[in-house]
PDB file of N, CA and C in Angstrom:
ATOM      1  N   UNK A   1     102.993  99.222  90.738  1.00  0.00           N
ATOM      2  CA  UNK A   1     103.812  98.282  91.459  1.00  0.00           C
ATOM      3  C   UNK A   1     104.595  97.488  90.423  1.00  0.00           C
ATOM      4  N   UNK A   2     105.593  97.377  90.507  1.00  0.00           N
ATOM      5  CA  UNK A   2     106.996  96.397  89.314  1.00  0.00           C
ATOM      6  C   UNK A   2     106.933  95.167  89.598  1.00  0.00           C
ATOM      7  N   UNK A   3     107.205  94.504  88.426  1.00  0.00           N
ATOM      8  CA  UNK A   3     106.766  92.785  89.020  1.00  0.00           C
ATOM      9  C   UNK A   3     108.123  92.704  90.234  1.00  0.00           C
ATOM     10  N   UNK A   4     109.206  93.110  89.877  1.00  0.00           N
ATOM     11  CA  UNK A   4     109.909  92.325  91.170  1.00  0.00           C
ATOM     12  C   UNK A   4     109.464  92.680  92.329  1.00  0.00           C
ATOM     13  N   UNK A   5     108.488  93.679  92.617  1.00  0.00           N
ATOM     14  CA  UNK A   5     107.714  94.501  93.885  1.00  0.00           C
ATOM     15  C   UNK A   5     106.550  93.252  93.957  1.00  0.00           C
ATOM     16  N   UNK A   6     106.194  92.530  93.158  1.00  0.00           N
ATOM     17  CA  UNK A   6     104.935  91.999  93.200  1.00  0.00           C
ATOM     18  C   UNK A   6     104.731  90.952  94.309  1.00  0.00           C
ATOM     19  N   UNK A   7     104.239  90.813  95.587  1.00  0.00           N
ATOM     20  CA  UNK A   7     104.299  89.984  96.572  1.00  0.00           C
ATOM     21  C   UNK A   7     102.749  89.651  97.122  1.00  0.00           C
ATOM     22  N   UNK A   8     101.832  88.595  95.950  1.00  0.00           N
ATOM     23  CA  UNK A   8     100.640  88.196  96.110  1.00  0.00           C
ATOM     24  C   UNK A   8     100.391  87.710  97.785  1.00  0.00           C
ATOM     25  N   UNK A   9      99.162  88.005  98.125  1.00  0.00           N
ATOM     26  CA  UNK A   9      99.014  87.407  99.581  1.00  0.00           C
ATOM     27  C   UNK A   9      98.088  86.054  99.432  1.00  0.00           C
ATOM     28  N   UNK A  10      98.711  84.878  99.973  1.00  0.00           N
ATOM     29  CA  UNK A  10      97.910  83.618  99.462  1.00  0.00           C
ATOM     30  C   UNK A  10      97.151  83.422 100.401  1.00  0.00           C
ATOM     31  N   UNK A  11      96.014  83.108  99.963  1.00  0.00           N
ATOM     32  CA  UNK A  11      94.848  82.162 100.820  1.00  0.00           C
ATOM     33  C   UNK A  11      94.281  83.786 101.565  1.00  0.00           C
ATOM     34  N   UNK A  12      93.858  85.006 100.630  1.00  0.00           N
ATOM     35  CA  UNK A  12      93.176  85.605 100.964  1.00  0.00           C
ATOM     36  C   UNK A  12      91.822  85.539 100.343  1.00  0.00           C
ATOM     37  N   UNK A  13      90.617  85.227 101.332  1.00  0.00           N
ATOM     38  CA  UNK A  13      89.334  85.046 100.747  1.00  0.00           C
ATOM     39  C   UNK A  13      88.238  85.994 101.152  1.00  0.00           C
ATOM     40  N   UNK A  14      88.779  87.429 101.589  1.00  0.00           N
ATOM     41  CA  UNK A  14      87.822  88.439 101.939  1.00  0.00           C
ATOM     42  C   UNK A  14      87.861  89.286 100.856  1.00  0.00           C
ATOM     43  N   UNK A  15      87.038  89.680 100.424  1.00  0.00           N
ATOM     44  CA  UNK A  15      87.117  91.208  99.217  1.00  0.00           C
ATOM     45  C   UNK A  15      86.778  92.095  99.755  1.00  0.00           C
ATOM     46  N   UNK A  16      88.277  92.972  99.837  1.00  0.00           N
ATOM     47  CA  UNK A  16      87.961  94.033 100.292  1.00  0.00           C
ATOM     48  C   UNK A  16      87.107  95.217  99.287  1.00  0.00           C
ATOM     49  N   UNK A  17      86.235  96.200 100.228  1.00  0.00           N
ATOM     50  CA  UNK A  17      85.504  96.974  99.475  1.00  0.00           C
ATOM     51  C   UNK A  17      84.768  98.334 100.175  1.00  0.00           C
ATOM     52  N   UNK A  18      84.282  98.898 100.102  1.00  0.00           N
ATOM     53  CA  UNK A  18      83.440  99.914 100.950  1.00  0.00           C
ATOM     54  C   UNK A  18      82.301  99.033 101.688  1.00  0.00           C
ATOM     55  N   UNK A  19      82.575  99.289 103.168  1.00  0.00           N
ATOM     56  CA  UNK A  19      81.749  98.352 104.100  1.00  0.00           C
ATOM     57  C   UNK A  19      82.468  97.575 104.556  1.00  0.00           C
ATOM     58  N   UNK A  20      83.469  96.842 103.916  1.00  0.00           N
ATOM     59  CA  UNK A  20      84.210  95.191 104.249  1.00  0.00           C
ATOM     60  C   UNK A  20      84.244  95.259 105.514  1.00  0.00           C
ATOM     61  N   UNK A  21      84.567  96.555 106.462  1.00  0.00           N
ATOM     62  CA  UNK A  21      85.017  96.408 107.819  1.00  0.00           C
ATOM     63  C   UNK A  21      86.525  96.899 108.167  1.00  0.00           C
ATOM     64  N   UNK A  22      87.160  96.876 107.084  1.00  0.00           N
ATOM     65  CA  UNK A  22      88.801  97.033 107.062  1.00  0.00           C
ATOM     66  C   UNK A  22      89.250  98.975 106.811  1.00  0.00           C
ATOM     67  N   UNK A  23      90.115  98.974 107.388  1.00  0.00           N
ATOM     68  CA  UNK A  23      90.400 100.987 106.859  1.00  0.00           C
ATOM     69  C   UNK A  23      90.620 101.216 105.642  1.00  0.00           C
ATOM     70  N   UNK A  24      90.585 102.121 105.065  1.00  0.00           N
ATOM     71  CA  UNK A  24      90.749 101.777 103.206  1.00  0.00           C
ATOM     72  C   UNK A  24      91.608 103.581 103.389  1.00  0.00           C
ATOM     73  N   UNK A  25      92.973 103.177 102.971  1.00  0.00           N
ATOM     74  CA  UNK A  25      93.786 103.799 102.957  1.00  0.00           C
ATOM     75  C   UNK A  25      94.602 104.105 101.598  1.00  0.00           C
ATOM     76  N   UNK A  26      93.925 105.378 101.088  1.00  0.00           N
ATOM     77  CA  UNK A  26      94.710 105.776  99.759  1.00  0.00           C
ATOM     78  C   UNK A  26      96.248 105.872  99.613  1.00  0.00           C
ATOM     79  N   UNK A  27      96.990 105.055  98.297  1.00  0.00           N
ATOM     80  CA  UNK A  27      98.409 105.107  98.226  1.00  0.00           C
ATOM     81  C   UNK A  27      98.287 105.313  96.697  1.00  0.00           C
ATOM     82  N   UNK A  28      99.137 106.034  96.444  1.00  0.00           N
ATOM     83  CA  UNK A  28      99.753 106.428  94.651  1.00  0.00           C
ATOM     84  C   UNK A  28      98.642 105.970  93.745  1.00  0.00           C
ATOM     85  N   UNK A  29      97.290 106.248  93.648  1.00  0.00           N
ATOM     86  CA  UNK A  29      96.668 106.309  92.766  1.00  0.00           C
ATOM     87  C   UNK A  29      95.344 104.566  92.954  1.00  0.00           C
ATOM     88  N   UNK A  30      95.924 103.851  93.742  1.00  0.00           N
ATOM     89  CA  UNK A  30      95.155 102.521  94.643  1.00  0.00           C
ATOM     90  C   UNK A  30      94.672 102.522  95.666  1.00  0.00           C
ATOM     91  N   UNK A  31      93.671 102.053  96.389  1.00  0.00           N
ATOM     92  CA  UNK A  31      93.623 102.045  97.831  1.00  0.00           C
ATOM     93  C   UNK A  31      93.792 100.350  98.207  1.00  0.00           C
ATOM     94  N   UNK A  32      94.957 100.795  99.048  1.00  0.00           N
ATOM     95  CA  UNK A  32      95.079  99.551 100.800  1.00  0.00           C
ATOM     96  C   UNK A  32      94.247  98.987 101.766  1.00  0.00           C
ATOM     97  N   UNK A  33      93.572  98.342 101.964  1.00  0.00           N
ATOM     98  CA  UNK A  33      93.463  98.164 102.762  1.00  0.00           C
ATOM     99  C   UNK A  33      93.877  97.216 104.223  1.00  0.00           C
ATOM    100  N   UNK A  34      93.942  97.931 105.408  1.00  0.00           N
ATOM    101  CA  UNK A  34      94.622  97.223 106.741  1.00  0.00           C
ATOM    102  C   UNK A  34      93.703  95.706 107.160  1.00  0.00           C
ATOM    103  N   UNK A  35      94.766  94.965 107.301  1.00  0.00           N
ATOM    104  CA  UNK A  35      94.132  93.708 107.292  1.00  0.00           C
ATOM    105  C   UNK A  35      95.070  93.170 108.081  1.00  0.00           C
ATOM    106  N   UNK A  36      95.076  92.378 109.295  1.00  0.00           N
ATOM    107  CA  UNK A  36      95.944  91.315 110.200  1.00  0.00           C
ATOM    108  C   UNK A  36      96.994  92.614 110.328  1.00  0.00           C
ATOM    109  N   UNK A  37      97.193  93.480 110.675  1.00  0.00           N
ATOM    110  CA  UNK A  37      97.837  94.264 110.703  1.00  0.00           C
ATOM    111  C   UNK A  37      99.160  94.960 109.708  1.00  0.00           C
ATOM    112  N   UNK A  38      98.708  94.851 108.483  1.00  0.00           N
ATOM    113  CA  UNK A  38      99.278  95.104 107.117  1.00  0.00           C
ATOM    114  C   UNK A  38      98.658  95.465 106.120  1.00  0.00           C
ATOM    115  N   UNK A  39      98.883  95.824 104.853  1.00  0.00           N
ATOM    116  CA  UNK A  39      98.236  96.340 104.034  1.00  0.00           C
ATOM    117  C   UNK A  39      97.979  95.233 102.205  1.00  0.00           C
ATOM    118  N   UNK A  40      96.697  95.492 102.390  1.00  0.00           N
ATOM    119  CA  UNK A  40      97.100  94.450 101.325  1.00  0.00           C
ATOM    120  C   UNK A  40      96.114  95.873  99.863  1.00  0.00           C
ATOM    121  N   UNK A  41      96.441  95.136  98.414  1.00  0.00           N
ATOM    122  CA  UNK A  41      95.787  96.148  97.709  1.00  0.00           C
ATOM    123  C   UNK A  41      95.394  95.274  96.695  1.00  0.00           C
ATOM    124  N   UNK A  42      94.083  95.427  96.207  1.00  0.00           N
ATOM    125  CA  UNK A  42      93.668  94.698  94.761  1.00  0.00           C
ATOM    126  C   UNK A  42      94.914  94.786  93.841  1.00  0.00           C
ATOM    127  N   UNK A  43      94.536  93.632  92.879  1.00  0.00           N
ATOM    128  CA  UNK A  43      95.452  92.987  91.807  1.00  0.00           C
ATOM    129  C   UNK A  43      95.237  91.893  91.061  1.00  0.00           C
ATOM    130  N   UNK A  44      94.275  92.203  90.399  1.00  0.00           N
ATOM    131  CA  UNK A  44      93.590  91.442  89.534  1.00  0.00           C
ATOM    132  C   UNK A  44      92.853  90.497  89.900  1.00  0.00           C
ATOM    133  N   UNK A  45      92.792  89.216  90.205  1.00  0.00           N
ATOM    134  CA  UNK A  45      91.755  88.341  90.969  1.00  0.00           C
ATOM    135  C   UNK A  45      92.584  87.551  92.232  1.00  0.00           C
ATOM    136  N   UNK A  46      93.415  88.443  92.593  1.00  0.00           N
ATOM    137  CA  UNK A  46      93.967  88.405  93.875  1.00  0.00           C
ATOM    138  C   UNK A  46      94.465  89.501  95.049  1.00  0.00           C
ATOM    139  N   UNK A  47      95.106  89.881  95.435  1.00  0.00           N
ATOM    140  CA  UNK A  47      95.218  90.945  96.625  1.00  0.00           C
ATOM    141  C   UNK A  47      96.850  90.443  97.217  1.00  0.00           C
ATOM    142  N   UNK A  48      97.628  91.944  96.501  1.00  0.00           N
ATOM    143  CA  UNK A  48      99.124  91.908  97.033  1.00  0.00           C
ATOM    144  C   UNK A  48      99.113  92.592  98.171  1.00  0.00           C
ATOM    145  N   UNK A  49     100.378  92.174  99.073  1.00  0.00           N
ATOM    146  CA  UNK A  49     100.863  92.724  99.718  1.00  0.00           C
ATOM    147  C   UNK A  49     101.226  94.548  99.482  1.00  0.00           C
ATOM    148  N   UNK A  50     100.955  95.228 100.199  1.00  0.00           N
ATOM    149  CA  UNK A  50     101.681  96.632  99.675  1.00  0.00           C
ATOM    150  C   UNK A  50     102.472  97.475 100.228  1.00  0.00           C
ATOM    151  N   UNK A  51     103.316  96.787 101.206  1.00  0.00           N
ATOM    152  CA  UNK A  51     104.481  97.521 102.698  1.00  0.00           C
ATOM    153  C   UNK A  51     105.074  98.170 101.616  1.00  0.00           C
ATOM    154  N   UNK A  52     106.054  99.234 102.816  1.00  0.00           N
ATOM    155  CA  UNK A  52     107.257 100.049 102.140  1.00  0.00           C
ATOM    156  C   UNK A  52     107.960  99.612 102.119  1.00  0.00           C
ATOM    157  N   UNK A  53     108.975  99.677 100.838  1.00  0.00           N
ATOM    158  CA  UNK A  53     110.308  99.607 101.330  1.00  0.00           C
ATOM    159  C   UNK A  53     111.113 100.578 100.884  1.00  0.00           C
ATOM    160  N   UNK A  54     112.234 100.484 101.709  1.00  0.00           N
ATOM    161  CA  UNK A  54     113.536 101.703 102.081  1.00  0.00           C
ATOM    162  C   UNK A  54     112.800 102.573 103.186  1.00  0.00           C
ATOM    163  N   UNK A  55     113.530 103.159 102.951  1.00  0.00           N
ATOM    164  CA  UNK A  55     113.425 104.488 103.865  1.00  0.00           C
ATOM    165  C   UNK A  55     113.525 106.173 103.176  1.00  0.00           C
ATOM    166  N   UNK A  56     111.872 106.450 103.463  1.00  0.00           N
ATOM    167  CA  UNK A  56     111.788 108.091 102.985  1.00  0.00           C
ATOM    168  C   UNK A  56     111.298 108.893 103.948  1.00  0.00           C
ATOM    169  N   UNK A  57     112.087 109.907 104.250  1.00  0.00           N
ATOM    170  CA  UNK A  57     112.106 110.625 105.468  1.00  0.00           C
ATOM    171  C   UNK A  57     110.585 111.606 104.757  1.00  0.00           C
ATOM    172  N   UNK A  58     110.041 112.316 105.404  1.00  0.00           N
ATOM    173  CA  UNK A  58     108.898 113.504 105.326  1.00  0.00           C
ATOM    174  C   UNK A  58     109.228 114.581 106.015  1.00  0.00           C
ATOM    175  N   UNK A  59     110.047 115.433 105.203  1.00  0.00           N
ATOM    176  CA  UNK A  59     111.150 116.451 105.303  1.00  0.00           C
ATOM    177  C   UNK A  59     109.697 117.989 105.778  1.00  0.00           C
ATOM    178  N   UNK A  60     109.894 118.456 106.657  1.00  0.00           N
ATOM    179  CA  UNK A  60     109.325 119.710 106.931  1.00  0.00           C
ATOM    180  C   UNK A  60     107.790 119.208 107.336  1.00  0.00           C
ATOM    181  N   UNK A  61     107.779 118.499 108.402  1.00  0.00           N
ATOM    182  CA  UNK A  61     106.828 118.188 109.036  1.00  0.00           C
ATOM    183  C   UNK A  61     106.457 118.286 110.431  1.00  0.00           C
ATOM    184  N   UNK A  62     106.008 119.451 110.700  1.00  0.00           N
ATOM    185  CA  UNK A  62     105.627 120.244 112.154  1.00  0.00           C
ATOM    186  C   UNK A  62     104.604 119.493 112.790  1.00  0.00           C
ATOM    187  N   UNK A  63     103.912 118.436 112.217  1.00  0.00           N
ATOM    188  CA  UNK A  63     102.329 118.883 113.360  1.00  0.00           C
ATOM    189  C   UNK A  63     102.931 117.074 113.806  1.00  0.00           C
ATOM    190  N   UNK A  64     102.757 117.439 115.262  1.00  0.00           N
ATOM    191  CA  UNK A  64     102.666 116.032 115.953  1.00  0.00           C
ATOM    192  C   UNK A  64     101.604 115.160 115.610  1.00  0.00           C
ATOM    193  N   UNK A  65     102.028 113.731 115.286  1.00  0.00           N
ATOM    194  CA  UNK A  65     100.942 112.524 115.140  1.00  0.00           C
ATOM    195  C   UNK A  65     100.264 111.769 116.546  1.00  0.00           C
ATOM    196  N   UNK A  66      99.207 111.475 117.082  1.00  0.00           N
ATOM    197  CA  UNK A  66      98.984 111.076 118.111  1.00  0.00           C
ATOM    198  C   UNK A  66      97.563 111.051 118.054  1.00  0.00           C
ATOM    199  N   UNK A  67      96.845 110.307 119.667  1.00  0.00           N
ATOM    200  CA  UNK A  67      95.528 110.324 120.264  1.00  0.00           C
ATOM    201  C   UNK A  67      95.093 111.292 119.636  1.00  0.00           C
ATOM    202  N   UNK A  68      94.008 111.943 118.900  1.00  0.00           N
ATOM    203  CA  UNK A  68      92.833 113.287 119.162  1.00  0.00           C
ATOM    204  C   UNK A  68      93.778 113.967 117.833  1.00  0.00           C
ATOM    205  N   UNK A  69      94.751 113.734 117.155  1.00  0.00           N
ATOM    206  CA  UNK A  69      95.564 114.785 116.127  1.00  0.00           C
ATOM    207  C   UNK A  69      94.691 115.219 115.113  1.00  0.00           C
ATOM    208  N   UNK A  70      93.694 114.359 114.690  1.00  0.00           N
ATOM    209  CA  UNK A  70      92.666 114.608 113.758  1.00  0.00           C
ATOM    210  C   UNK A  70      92.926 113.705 112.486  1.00  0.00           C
ATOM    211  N   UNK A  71      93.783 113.268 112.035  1.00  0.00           N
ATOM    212  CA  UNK A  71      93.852 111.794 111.339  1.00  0.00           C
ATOM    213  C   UNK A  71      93.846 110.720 111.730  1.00  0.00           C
ATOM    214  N   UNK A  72      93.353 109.952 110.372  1.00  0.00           N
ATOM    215  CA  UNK A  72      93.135 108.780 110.725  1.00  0.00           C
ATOM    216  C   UNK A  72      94.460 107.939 111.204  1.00  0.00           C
ATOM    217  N   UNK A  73      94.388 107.203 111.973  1.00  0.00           N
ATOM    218  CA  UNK A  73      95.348 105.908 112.822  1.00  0.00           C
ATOM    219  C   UNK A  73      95.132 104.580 111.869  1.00  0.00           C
ATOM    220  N   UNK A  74      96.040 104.230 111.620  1.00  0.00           N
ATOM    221  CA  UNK A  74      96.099 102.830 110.935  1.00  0.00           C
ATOM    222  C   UNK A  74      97.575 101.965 111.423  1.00  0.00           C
ATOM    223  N   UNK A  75      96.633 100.783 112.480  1.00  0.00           N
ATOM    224  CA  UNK A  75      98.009  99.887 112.930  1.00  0.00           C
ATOM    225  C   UNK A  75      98.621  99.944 111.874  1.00  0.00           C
ATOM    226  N   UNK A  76      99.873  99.433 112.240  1.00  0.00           N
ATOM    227  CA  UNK A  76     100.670  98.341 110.831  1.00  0.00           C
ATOM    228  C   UNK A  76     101.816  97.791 111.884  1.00  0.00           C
ATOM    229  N   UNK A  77     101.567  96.356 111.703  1.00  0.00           N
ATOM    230  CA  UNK A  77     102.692  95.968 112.497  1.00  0.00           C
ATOM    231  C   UNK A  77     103.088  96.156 113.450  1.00  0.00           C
ATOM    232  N   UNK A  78     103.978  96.555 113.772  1.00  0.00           N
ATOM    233  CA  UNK A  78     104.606  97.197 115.381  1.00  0.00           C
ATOM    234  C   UNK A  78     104.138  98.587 115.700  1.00  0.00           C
ATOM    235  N   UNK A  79     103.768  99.173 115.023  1.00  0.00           N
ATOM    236  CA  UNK A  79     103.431 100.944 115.204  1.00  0.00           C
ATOM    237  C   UNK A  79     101.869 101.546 114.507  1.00  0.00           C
ATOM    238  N   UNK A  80     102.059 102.348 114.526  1.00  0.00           N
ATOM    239  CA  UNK A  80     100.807 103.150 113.799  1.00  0.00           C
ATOM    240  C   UNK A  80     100.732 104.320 112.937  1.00  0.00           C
ATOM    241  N   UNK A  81     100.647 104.047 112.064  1.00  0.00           N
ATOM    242  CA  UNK A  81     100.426 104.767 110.816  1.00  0.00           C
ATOM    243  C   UNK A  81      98.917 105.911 110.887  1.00  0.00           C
ATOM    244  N   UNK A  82      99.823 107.071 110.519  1.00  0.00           N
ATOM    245  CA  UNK A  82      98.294 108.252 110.093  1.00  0.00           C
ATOM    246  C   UNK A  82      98.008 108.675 108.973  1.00  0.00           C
ATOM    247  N   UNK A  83      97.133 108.928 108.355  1.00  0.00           N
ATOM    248  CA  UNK A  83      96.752 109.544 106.911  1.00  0.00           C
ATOM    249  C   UNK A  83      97.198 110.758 107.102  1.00  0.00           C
ATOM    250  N   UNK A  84      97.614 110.973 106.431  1.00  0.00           N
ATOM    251  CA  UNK A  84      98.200 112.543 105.882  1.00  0.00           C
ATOM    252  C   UNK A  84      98.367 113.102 104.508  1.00  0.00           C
ATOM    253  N   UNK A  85      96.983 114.074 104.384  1.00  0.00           N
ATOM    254  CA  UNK A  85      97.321 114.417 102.922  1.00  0.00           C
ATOM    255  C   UNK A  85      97.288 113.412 101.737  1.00  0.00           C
ATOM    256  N   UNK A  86      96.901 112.380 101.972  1.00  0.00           N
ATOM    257  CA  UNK A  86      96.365 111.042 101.354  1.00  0.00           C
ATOM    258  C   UNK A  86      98.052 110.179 101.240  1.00  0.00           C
ATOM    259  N   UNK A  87      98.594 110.235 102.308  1.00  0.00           N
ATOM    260  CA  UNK A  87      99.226 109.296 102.370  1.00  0.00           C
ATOM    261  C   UNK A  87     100.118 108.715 103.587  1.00  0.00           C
ATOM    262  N   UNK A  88     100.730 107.722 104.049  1.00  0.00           N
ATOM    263  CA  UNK A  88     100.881 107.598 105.678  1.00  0.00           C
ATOM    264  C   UNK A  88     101.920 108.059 106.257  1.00  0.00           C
ATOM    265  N   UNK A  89     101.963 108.286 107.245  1.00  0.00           N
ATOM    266  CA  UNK A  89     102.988 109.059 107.984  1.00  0.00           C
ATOM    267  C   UNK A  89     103.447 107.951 109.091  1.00  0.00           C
ATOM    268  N   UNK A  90     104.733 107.710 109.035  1.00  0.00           N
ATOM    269  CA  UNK A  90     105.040 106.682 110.245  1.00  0.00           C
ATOM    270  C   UNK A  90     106.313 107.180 111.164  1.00  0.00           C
ATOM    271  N   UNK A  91     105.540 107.293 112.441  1.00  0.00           N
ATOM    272  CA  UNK A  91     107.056 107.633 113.175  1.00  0.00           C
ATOM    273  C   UNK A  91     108.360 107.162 113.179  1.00  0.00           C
ATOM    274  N   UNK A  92     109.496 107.769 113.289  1.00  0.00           N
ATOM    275  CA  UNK A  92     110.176 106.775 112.828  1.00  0.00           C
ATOM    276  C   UNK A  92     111.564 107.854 113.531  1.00  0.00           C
ATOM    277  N   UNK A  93     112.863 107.523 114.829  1.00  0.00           N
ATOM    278  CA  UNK A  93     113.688 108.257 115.012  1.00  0.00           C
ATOM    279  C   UNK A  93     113.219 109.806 115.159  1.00  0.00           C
ATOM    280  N   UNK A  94     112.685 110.577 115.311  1.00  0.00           N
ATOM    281  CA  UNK A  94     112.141 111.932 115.683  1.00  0.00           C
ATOM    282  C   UNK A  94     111.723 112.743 114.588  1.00  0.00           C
ATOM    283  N   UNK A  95     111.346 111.969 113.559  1.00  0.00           N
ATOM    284  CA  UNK A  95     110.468 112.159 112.159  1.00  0.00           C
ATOM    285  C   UNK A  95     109.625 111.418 111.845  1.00  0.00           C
ATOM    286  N   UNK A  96     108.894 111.166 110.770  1.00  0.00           N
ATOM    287  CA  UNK A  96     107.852 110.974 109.741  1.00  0.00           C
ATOM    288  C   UNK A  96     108.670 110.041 108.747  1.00  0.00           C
ATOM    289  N   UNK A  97     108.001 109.234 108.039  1.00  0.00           N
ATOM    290  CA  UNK A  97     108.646 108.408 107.063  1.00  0.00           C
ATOM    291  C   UNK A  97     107.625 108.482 105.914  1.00  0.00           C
ATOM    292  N   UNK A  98     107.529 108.717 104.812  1.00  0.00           N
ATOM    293  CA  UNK A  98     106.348 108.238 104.114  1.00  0.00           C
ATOM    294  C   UNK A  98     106.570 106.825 103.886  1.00  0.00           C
ATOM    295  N   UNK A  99     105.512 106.811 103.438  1.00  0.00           N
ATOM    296  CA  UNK A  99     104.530 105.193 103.118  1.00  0.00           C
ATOM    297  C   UNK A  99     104.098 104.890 102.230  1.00  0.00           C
TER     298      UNK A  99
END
């Protein structure tokens, strides 16, 4: 993550961990976890924010996301995010976006 990417979340006092309760969702080499409906990720003795930004389409992607698809579901915000291949898939216009 680049410091101008760097967007600490204040007045977080849960540590996330295996057990915490929260989904723990692998991204580029860190794991996320979903919290208030967003993602936050360790960072030294605090916990950043870790949303996308722009827009990246997930070019050649056949299998519908939904109820029973066989990945995991992770709210975020307005929609719902699936694991795929260790990373999220978000509907988005009649495609996939990565995450």
């Amino acid at each position: 993550m680049s410091t101008e990417s760097h967007a600490p979340h204040a007045g977080h006092e849960h540590v996330h961990g295996e057990g915490c309760g929260h989904v723990a969702v692998p991204h580029e080499g860190h794991t996320d976890y979903v919290h208030d409906g967003h993602l936050h990720r360790a960072h030294g003795d605090h916990y950043d924010e870790c949303e996308p930004s722009g827009h990246t389409a997930h070019d050649d992607h056949e299998h519908v996301h939904g109820e029973g698809c066989g990945h995991a579901a992770v709210p975020h915000g307005d929609h719902v995010d699936y694991i795929h291949d260790g990373h999220r898939h978000a509907p988005h216009e009649g495609h996939y976006d990565e995450h």
